[in-house]
C-alpha atoms as a PDB file:
ATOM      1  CA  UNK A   1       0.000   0.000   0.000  1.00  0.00           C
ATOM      2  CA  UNK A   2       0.984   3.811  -0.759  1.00  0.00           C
ATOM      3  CA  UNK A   3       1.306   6.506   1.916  1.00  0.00           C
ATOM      4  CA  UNK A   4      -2.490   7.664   1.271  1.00  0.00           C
ATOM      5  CA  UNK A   5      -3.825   3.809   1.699  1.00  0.00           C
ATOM      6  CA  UNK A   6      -1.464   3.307   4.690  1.00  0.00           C
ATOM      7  CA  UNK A   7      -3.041   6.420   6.269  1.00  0.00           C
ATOM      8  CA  UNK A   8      -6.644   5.618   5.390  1.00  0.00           C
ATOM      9  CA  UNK A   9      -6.192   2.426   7.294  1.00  0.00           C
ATOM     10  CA  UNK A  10      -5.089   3.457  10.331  1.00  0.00           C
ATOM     11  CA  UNK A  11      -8.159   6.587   9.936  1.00  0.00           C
ATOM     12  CA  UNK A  12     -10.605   3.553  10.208  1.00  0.00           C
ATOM     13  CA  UNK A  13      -9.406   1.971  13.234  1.00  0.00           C
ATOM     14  CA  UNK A  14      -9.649   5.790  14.864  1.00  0.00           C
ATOM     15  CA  UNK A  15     -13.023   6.459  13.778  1.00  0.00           C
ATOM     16  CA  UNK A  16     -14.069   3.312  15.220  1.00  0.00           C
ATOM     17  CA  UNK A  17     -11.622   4.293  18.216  1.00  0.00           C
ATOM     18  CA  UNK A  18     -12.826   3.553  22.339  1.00  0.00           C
ATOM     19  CA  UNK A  19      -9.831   3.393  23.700  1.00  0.00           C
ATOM     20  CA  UNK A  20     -10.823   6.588  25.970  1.00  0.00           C
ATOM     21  CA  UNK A  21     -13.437   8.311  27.181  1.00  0.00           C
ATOM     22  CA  UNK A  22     -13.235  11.685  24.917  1.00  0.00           C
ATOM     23  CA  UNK A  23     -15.526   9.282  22.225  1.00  0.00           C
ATOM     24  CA  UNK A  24     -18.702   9.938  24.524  1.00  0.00           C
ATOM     25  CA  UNK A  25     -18.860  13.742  23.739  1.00  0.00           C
ATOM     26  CA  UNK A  26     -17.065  14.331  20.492  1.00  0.00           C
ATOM     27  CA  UNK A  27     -19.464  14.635  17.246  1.00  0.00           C
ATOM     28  CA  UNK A  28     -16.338  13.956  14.976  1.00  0.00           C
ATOM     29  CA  UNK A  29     -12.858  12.335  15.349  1.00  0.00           C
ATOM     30  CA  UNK A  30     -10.106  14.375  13.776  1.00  0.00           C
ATOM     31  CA  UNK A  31      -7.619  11.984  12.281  1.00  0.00           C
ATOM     32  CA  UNK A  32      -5.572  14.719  10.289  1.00  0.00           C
ATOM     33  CA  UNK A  33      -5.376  15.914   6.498  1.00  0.00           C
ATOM     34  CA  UNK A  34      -2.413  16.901   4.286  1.00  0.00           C
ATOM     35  CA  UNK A  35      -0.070  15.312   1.660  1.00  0.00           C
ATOM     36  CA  UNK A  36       1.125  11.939   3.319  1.00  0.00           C
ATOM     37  CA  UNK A  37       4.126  12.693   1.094  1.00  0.00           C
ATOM     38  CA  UNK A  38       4.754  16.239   2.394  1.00  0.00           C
ATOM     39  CA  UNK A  39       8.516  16.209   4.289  1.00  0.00           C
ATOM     40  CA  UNK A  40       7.129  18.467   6.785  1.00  0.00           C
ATOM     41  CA  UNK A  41       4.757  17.843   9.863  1.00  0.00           C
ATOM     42  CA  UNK A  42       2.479  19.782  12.020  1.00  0.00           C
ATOM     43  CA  UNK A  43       1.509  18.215  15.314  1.00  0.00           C
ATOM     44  CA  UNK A  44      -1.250  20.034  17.839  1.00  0.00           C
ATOM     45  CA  UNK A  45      -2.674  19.521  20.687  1.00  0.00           C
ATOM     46  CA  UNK A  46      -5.973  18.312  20.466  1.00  0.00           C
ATOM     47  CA  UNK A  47      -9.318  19.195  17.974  1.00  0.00           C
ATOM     48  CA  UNK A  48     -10.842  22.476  19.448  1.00  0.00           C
ATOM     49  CA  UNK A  49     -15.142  23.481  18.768  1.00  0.00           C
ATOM     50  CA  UNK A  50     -14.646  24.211  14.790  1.00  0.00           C
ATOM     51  CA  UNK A  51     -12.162  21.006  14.359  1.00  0.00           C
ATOM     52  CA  UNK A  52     -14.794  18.413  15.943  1.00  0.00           C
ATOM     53  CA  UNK A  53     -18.109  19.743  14.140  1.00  0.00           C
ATOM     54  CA  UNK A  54     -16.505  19.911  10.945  1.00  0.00           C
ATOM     55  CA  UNK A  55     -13.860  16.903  11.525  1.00  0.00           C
ATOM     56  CA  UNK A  56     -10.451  18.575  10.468  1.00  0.00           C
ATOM     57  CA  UNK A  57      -7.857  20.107  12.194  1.00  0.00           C
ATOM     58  CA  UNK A  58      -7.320  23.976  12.569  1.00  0.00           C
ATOM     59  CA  UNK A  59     -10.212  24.757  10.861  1.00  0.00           C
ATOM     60  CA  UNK A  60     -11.554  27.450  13.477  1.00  0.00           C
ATOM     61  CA  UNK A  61      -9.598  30.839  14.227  1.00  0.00           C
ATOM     62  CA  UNK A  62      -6.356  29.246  14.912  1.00  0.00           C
ATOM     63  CA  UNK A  63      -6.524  27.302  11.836  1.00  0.00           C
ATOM     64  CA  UNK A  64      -7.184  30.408   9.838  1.00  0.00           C
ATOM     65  CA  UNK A  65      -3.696  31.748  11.139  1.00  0.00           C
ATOM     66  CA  UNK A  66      -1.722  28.653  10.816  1.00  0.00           C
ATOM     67  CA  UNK A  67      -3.117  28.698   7.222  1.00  0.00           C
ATOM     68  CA  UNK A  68      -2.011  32.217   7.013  1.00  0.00           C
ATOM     69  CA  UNK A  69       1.750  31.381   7.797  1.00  0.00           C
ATOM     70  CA  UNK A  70       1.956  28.136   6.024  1.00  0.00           C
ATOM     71  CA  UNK A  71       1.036  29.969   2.930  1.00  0.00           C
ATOM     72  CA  UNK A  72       2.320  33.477   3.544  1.00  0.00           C
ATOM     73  CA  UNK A  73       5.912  32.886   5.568  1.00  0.00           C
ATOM     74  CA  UNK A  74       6.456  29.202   4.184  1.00  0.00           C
ATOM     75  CA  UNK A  75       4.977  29.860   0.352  1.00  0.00           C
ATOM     76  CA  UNK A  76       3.256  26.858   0.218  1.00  0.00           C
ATOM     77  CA  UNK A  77      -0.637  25.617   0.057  1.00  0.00           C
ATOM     78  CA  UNK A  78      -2.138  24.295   3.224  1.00  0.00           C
ATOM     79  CA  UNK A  79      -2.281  21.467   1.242  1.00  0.00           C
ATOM     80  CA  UNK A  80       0.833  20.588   0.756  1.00  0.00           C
ATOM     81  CA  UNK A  81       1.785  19.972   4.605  1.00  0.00           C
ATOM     82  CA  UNK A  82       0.496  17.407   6.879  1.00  0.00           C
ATOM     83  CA  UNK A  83      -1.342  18.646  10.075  1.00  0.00           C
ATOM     84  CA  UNK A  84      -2.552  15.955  12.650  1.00  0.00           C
ATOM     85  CA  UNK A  85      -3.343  16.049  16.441  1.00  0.00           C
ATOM     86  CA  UNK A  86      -1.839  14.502  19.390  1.00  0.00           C
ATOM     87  CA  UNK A  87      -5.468  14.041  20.421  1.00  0.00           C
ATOM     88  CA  UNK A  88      -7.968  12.754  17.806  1.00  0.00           C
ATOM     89  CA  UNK A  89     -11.024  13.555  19.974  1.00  0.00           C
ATOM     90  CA  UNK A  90     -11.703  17.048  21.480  1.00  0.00           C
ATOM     91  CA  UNK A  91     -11.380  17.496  25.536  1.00  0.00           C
ATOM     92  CA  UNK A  92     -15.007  18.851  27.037  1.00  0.00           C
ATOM     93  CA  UNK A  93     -14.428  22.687  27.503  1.00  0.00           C
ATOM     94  CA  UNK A  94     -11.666  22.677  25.149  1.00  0.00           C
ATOM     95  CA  UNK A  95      -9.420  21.250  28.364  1.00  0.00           C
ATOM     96  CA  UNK A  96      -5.782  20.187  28.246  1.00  0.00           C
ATOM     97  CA  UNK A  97      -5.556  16.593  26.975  1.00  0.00           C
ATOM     98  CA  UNK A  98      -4.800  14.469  29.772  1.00  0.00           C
ATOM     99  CA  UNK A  99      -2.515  11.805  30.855  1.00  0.00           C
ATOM    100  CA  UNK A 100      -4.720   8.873  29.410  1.00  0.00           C
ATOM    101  CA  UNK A 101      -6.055  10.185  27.039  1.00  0.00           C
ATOM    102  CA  UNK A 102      -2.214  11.258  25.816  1.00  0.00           C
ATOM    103  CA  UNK A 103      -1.283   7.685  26.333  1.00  0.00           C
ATOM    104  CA  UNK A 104      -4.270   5.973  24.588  1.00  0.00           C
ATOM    105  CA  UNK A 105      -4.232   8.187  21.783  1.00  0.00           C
ATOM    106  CA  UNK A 106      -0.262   8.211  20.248  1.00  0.00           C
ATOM    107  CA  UNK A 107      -0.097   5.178  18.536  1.00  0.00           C
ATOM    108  CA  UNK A 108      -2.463   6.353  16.279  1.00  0.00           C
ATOM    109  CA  UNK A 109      -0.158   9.402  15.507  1.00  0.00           C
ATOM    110  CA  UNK A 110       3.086   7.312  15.876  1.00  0.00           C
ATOM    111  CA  UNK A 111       1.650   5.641  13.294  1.00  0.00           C
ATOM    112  CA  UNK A 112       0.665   8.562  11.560  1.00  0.00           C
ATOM    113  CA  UNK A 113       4.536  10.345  11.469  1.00  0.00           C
ATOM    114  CA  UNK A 114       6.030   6.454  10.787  1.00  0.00           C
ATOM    115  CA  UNK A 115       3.904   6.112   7.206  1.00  0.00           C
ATOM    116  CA  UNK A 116       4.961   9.874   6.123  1.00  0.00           C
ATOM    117  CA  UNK A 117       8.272  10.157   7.434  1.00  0.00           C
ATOM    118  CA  UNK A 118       8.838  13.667   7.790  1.00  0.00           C
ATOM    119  CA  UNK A 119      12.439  15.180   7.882  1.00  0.00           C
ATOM    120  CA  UNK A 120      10.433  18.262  10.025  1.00  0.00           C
ATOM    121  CA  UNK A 121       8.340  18.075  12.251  1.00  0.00           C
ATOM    122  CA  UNK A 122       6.670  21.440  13.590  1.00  0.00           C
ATOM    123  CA  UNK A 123       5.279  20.887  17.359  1.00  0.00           C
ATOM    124  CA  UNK A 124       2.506  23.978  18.242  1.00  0.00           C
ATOM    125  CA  UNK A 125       1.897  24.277  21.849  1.00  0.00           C
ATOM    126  CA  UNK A 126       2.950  22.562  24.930  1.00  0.00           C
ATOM    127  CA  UNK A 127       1.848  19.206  25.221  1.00  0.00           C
ATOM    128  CA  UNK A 128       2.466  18.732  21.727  1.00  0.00           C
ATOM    129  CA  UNK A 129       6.236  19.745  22.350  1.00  0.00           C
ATOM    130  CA  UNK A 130       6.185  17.539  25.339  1.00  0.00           C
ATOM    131  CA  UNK A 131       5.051  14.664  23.681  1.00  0.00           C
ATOM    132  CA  UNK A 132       7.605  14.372  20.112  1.00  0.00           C
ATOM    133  CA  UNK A 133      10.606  16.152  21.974  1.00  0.00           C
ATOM    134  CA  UNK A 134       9.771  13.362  24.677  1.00  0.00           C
ATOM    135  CA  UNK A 135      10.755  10.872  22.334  1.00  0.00           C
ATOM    136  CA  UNK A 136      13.998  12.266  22.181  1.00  0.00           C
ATOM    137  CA  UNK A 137      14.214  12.374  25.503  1.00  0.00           C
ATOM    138  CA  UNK A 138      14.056  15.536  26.600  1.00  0.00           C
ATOM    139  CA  UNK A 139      12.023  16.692  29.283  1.00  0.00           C
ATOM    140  CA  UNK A 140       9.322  19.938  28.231  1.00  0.00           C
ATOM    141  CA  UNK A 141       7.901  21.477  31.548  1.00  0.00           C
ATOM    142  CA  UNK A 142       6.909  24.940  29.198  1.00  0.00           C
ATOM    143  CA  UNK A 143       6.914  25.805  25.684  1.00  0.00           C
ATOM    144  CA  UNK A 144       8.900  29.353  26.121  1.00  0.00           C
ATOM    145  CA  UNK A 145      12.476  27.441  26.909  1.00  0.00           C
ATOM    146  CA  UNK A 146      12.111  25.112  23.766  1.00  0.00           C
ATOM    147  CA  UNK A 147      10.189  27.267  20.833  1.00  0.00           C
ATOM    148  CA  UNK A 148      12.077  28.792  18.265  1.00  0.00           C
ATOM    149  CA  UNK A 149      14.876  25.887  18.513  1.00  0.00           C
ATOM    150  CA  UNK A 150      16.133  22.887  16.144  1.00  0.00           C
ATOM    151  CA  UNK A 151      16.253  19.826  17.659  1.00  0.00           C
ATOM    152  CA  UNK A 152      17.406  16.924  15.863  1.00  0.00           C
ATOM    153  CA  UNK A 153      17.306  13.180  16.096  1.00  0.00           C
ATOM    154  CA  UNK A 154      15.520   9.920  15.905  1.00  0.00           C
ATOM    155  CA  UNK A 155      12.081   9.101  16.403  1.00  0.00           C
ATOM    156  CA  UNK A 156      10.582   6.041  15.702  1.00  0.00           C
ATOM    157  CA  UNK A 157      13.209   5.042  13.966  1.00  0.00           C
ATOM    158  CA  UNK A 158      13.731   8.172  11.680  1.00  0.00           C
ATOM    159  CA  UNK A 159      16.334  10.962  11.627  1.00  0.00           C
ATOM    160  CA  UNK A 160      14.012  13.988  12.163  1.00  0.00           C
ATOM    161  CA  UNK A 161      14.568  17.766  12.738  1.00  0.00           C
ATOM    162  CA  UNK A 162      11.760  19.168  15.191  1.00  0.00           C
ATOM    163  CA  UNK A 163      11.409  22.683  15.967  1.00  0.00           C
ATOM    164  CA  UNK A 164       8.533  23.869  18.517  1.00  0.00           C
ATOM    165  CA  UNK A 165       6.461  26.555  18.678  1.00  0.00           C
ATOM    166  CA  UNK A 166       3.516  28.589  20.218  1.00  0.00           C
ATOM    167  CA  UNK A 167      -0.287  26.828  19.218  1.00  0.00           C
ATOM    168  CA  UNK A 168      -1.797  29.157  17.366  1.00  0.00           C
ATOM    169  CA  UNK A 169      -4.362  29.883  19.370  1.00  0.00           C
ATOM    170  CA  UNK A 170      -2.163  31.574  21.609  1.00  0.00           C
ATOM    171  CA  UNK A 171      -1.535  34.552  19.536  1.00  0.00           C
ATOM    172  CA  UNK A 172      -5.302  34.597  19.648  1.00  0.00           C
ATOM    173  CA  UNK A 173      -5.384  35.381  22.900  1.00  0.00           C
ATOM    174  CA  UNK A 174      -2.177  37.343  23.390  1.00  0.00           C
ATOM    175  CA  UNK A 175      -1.293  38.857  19.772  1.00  0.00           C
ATOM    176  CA  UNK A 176       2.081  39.880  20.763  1.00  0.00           C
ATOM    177  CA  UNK A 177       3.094  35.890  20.041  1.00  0.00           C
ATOM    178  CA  UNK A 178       2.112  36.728  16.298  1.00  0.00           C
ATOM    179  CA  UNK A 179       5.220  38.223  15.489  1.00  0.00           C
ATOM    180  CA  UNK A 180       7.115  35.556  17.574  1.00  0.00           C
ATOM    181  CA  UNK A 181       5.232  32.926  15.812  1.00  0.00           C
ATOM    182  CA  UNK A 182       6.040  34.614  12.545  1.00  0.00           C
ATOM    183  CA  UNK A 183      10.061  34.718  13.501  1.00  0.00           C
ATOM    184  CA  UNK A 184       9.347  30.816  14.108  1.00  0.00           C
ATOM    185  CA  UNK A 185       7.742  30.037  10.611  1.00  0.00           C
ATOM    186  CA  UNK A 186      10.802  32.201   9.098  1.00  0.00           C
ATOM    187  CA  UNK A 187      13.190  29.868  11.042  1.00  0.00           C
ATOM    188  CA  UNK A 188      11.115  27.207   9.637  1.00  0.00           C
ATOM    189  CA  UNK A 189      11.501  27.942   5.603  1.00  0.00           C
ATOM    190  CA  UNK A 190      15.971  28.619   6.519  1.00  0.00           C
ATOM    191  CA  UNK A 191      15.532  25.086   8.099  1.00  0.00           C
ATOM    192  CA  UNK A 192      13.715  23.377   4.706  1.00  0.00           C
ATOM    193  CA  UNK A 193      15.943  25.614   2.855  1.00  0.00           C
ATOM    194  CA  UNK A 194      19.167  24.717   3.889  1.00  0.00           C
ATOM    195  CA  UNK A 195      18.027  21.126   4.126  1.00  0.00           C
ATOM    196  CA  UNK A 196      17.114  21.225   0.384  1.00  0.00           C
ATOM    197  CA  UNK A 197      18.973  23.790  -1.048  1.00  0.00           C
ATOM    198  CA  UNK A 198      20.568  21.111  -3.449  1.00  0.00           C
ATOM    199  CA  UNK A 199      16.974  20.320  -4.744  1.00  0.00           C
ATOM    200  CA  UNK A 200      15.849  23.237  -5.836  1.00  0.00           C
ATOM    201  CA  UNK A 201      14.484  25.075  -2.528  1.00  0.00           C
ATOM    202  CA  UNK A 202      11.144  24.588  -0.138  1.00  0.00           C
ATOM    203  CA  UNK A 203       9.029  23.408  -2.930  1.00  0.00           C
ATOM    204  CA  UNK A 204      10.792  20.607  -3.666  1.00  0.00           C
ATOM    205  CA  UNK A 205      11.483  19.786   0.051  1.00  0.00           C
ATOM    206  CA  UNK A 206       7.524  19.527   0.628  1.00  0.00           C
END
């Protein structure tokens, strides 16, 4: 199976998915959407309001600024990244995702970044952070002491660059992080760019 089949599969065992209790409240699961081929990775926390009525990820306000510096600091259509969810379910109340629901959920998205294999993967918001730069074991008690920086090694059996940064959302509710999440998505492009340069630049990279 191709990337795309490989990704539908494991979609059907998470719509289908009981493994915690978010499945009681949610009206949709939020597996993730993208190109399974893209060489860069978005990982959130968990579906907010707009993400579980309409079953997609950063769909509400947050979404519309992610969207905003994918294609206006990065150059590239939404559509050309892959953006997922630690979470596939969203917390009551918008709540942070807890530890069992954090541990019941991540196979699905280990799964997820295994079949895709991004070189980059771009962690917004805390637990995100916690959970990828965990695997490299590093320890991630806040996002400010980690955002903005490259770290670089192997996950799941992959060499992978991951740099952290604020959830969108928070520049929602304090817009002074928009211009330090814009310095982060400029970091972003000089990190595709200088891993591609060879290729022909950030298109060919994602």
């Amino acid at each position: 199976m191709n990337k795309k089949e490989l990704l539908e599969s494991v979609k059907k065992e998470v719509l289908s998915c009981k493994k915690c209790g978010l499945w009681k409240n949610k009206r949709n699961y939020v597996f993730g959407e993208g190109d399974p081929n893209s060489r860069i990775m978005f990982i959130g926390e968990a579906p907010g309001y707009n993400e579980d009525v309409q079953g997609r990820p950063f769909v509400g306000a947050a979404g519309k600024l992610l969207t905003f510096l994918i294609q206006n600091v990065l150059g590239v259509p939404r559509e050309k990244v892959y953006i997922t969810n630690v979470l596939k379910c969203r917390p009551p109340n918008n709540r942070d995702p807890m530890v069992d629901e954090v541990k019941a959920c991540t196979p699905y998205l280990d799964r997820q970044i295994r079949i895709i294999k991004p070189r980059l993967i771009v962690t917004l918001g805390r637990h995100s952070a916690k959970y990828v730069l965990g695997k490299l074991g590093l320890k991630v008690s806040g996002i400010t002491r980690v955002r903005g920086k490259v770290f670089e090694g192997e996950i799941l059996g992959l060499k992978v660059k991951v740099l952290p940064t604020y959830h969108p959302a928070a520049a929602l509710y304090n817009p002074g992080l928009k211009a330090t999440l814009t310095s982060d998505f400029e970091k972003i492009k000089d990190v595709l760019k200088s891993k591609e340069r060879e290729k022909g630049g950030l298109l060919s990279f994602i």
